[in-house]
PDB file of N, CA and C in Angstrom:
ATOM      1  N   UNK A   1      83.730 116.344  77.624  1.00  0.00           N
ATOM      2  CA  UNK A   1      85.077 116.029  77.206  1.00  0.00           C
ATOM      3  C   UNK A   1      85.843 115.307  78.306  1.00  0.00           C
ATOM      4  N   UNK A   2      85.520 115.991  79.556  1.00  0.00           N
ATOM      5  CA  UNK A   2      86.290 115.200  80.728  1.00  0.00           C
ATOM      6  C   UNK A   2      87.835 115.684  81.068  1.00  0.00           C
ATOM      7  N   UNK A   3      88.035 115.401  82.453  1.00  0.00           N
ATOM      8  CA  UNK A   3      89.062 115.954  82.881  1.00  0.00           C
ATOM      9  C   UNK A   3      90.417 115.563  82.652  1.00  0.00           C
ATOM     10  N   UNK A   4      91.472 116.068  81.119  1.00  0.00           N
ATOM     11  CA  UNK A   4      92.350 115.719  81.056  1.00  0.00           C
ATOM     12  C   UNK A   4      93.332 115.293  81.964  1.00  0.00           C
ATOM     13  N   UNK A   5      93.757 116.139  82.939  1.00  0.00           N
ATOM     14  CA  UNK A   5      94.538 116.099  84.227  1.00  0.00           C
ATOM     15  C   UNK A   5      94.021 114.495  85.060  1.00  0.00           C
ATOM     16  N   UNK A   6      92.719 114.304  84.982  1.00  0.00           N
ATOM     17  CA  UNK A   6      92.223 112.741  85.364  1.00  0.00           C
ATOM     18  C   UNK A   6      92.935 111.528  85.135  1.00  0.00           C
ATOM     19  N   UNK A   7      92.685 111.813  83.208  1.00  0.00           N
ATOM     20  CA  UNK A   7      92.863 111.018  82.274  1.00  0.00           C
ATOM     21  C   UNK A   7      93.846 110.309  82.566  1.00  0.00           C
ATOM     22  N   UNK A   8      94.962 111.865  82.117  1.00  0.00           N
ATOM     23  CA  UNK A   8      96.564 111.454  82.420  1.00  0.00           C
ATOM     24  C   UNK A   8      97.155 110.478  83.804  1.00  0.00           C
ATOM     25  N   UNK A   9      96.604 110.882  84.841  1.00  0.00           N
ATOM     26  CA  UNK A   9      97.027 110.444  86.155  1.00  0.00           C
ATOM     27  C   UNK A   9      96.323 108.743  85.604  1.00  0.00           C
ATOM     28  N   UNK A  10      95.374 108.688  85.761  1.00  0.00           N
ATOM     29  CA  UNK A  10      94.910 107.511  85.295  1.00  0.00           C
ATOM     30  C   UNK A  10      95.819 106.350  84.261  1.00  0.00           C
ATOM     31  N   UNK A  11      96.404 107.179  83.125  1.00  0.00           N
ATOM     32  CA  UNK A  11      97.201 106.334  82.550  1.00  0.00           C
ATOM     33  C   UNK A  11      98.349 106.118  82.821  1.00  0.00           C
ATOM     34  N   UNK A  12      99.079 107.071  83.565  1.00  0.00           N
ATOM     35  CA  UNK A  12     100.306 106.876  84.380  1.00  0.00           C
ATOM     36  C   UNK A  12     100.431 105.786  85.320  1.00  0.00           C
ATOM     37  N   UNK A  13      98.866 105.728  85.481  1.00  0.00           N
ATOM     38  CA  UNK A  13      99.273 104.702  87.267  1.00  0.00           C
ATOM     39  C   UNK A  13      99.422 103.148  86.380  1.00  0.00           C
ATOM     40  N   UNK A  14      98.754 103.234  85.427  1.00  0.00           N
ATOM     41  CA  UNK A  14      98.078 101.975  84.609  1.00  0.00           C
ATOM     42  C   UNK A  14      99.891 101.471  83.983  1.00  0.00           C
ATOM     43  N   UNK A  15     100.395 102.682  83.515  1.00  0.00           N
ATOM     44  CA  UNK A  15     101.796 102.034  82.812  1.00  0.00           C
ATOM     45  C   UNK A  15     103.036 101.670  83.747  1.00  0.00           C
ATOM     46  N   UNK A  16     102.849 101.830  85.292  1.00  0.00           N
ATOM     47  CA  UNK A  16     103.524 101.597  86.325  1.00  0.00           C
ATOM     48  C   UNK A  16     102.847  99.945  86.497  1.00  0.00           C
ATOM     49  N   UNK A  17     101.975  99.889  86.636  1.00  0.00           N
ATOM     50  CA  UNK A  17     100.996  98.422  87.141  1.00  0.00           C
ATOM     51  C   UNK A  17     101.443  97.691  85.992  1.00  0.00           C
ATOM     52  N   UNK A  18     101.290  97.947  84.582  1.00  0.00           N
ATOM     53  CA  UNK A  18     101.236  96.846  83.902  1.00  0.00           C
ATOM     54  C   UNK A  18     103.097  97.124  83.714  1.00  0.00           C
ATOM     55  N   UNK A  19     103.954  98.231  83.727  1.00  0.00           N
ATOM     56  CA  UNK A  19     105.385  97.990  83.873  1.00  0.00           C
ATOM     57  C   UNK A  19     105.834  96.858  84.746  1.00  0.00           C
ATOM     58  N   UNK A  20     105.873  97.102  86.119  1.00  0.00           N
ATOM     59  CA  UNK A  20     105.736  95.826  86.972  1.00  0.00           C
ATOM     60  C   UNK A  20     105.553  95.179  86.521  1.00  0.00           C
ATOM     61  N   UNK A  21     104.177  94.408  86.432  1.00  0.00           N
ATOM     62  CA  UNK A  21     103.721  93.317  85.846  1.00  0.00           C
ATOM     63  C   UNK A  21     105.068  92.717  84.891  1.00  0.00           C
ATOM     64  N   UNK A  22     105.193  93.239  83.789  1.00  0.00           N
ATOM     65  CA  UNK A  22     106.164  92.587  82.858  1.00  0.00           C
ATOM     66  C   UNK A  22     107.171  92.629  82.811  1.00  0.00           C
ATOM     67  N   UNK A  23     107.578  93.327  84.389  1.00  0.00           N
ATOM     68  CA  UNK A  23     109.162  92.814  84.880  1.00  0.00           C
ATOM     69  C   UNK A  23     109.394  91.878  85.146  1.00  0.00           C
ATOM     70  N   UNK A  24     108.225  91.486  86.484  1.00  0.00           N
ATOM     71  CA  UNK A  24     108.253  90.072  86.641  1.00  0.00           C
ATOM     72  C   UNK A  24     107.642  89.153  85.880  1.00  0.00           C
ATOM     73  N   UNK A  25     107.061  89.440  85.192  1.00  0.00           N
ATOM     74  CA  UNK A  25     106.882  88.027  84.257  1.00  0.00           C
ATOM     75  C   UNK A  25     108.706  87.633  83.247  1.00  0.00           C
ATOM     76  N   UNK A  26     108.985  89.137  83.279  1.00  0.00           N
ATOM     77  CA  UNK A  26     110.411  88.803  82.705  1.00  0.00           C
ATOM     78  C   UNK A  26     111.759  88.421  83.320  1.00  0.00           C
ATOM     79  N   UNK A  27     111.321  88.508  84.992  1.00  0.00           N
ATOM     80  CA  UNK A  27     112.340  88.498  85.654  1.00  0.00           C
ATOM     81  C   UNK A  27     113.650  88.984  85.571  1.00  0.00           C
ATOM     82  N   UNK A  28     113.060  90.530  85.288  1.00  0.00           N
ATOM     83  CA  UNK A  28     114.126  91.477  84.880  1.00  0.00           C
ATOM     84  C   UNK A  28     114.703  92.400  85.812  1.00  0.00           C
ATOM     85  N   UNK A  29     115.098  91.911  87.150  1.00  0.00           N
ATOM     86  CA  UNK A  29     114.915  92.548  88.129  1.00  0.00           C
ATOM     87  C   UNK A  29     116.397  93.065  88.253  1.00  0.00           C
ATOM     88  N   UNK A  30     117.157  92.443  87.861  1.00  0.00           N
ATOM     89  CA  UNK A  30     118.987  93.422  87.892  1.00  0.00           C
ATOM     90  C   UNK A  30     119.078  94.069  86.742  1.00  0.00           C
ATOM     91  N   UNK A  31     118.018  94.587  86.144  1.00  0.00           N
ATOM     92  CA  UNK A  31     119.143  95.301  85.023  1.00  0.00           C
ATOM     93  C   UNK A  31     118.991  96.614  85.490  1.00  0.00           C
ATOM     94  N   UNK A  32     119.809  97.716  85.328  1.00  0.00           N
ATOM     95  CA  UNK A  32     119.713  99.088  85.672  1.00  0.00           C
ATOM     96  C   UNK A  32     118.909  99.573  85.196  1.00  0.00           C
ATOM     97  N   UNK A  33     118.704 100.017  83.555  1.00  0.00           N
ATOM     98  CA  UNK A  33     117.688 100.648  83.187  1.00  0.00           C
ATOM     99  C   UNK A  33     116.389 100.252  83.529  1.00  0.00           C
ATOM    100  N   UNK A  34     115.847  99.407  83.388  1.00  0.00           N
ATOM    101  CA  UNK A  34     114.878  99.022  84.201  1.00  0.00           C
ATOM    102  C   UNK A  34     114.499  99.589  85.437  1.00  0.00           C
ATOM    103  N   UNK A  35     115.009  99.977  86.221  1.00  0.00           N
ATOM    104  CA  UNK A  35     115.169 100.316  87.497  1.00  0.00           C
ATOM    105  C   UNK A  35     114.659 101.596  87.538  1.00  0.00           C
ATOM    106  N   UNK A  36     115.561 102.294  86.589  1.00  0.00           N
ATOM    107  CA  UNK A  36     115.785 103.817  85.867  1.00  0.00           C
ATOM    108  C   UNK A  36     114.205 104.309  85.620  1.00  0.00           C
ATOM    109  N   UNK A  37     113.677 103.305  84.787  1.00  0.00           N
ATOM    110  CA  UNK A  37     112.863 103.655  83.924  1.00  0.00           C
ATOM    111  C   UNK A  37     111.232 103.341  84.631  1.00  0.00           C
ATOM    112  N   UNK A  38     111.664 102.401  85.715  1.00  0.00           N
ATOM    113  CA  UNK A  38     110.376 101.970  86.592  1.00  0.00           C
ATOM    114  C   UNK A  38     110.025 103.160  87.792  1.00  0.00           C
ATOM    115  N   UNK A  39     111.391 103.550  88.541  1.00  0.00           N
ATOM    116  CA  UNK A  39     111.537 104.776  88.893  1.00  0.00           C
ATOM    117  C   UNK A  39     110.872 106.189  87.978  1.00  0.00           C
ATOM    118  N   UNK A  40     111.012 106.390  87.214  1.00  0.00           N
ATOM    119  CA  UNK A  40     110.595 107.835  86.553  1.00  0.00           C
ATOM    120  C   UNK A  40     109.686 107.432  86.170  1.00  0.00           C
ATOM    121  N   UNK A  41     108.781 106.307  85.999  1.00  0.00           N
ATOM    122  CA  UNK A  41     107.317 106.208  85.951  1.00  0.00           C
ATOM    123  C   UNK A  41     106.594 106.023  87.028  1.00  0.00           C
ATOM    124  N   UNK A  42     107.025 105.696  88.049  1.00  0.00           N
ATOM    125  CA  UNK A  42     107.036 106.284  89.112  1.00  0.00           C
ATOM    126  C   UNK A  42     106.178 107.385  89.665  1.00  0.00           C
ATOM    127  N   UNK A  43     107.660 108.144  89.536  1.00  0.00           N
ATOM    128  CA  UNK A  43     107.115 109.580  89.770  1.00  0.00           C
ATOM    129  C   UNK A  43     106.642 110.445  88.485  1.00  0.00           C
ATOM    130  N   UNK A  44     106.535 109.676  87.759  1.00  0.00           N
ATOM    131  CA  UNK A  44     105.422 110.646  86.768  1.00  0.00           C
ATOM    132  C   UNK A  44     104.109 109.912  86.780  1.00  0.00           C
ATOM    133  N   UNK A  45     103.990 109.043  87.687  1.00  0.00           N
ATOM    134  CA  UNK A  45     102.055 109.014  88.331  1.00  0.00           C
ATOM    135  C   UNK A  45     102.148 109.764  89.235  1.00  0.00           C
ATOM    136  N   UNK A  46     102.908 109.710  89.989  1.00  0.00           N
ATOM    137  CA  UNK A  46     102.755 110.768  91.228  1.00  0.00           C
ATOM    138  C   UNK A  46     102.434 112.181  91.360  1.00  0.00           C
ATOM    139  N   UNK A  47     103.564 112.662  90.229  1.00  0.00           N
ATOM    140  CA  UNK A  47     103.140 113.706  90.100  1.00  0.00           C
ATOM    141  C   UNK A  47     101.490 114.212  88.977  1.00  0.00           C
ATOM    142  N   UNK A  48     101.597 112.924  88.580  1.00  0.00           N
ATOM    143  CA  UNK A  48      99.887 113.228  87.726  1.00  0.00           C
ATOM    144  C   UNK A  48      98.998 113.445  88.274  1.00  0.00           C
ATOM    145  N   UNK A  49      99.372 112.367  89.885  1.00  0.00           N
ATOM    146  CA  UNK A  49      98.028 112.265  90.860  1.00  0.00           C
ATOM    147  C   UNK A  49      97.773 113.577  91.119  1.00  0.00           C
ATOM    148  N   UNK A  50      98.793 113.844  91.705  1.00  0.00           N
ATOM    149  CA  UNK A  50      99.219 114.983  92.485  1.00  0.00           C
ATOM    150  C   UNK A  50      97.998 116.419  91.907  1.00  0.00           C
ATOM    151  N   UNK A  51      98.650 116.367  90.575  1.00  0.00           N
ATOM    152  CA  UNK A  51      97.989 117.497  89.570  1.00  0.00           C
ATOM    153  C   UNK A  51      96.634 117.765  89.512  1.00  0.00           C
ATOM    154  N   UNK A  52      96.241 116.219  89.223  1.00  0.00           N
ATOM    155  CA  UNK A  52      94.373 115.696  88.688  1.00  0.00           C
ATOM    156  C   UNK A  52      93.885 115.914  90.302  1.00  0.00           C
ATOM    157  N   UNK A  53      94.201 115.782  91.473  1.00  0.00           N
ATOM    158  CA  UNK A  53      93.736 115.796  92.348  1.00  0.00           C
ATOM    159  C   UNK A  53      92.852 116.957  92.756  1.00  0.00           C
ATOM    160  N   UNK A  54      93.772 117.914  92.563  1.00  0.00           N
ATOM    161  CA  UNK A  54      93.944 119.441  92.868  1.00  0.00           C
ATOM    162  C   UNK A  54      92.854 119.864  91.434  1.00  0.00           C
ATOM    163  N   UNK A  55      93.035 119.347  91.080  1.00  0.00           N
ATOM    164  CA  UNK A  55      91.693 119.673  89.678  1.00  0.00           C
ATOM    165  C   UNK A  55      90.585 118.748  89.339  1.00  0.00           C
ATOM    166  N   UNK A  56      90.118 118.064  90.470  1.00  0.00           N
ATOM    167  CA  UNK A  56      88.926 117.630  90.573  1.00  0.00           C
ATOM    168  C   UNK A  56      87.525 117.181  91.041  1.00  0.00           C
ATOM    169  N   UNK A  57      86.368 116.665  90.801  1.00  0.00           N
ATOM    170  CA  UNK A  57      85.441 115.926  91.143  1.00  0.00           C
ATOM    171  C   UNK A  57      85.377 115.833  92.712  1.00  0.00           C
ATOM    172  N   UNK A  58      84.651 115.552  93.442  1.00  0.00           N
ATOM    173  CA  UNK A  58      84.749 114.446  94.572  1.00  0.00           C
ATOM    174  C   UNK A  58      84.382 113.127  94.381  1.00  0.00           C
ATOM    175  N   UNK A  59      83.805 112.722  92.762  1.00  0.00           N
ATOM    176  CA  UNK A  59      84.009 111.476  92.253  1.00  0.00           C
ATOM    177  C   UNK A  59      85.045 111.226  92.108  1.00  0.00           C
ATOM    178  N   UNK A  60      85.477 111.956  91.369  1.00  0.00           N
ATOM    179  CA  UNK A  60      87.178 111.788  90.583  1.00  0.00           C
ATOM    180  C   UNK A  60      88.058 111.691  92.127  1.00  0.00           C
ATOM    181  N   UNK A  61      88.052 112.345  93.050  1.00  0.00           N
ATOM    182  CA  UNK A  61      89.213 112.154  93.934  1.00  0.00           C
ATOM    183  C   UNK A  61      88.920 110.801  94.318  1.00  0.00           C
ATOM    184  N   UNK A  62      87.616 110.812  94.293  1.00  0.00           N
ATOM    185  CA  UNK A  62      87.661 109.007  95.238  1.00  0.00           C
ATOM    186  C   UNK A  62      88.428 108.156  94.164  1.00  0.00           C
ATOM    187  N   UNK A  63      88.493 108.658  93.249  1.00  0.00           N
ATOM    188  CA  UNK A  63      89.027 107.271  92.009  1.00  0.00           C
ATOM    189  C   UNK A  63      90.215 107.365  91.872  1.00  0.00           C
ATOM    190  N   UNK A  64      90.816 108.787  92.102  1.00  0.00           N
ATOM    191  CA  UNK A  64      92.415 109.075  92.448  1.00  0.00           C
ATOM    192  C   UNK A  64      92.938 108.555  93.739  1.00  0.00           C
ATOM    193  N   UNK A  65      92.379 108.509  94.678  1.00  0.00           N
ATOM    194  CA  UNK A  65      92.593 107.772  95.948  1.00  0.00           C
ATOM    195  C   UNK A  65      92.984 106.216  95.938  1.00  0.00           C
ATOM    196  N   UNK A  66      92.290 105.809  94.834  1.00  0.00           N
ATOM    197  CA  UNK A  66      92.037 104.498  94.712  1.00  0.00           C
ATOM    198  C   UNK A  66      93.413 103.964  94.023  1.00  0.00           C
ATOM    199  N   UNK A  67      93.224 105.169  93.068  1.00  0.00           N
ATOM    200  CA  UNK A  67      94.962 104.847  91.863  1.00  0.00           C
ATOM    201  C   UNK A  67      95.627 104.907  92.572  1.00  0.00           C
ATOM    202  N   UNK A  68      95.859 106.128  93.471  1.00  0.00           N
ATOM    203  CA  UNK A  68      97.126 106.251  94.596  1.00  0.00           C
ATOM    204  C   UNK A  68      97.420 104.660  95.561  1.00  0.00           C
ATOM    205  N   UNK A  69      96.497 104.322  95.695  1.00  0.00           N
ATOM    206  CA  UNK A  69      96.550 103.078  96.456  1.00  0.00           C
ATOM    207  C   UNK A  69      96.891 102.348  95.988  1.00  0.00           C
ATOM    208  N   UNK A  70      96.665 101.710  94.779  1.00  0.00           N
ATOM    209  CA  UNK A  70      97.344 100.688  93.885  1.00  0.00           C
ATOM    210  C   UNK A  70      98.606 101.001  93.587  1.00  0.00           C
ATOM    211  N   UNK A  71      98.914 102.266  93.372  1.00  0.00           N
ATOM    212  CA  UNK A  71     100.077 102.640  93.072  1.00  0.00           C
ATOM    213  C   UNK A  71     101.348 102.802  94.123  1.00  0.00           C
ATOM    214  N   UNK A  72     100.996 102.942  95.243  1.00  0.00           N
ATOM    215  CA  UNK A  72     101.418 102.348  97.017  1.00  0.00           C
ATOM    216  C   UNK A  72     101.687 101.155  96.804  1.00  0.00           C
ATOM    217  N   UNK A  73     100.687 100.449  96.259  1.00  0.00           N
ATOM    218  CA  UNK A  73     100.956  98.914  96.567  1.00  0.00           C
ATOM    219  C   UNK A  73     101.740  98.248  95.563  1.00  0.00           C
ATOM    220  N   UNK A  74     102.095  98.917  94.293  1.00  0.00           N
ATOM    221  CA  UNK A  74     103.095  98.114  93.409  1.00  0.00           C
ATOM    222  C   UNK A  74     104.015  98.598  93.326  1.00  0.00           C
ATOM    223  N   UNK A  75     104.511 100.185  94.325  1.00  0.00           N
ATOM    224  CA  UNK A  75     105.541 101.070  94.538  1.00  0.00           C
ATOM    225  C   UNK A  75     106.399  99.290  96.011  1.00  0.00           C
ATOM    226  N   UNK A  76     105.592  99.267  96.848  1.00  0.00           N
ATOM    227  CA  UNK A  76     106.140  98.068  98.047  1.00  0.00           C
ATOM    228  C   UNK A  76     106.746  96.547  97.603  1.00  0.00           C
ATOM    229  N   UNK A  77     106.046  96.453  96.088  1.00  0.00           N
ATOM    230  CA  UNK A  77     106.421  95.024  95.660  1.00  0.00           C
ATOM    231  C   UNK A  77     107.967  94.855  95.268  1.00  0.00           C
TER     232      UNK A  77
END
């Protein structure tokens, strides 16, 4: 079945990356909600990582490591 707690962190990081993404393709960078809403997705990968980490693999952490990293890197953009 596989590790829900994974899953989740996994799709969290994915709706932050492709959020980004279609800010700037929209160049939606002053509006508040936006901001709001890029923020609390945010930290709801974070805290997914956070979760799935603590409940998994030493495959799975290397692949959470990896999300965390991408997710560092479009948290700086």
């Amino acid at each position: 079945m596989g590790n829900q707690l994974f899953q989740s962190a996994r799709e969290a990081v994915m709706n932050v990356v492709k959020g980004k993404e279609t800010l700037s393709s929209e160049h939606n960078h002053t509006n508040d909600y936006s901001s709001e809403v890029d923020s609390n997705s945010m930290n709801v990968a974070k805290n997914a990582l956070s979760s799935a980490y603590a409940n998994s693999t030493v495959a799975e952490k290397a692949q959470l490591r990896e999300l965390q990293e991408e997710l560092f890197n479009k948290q700086k953009d």
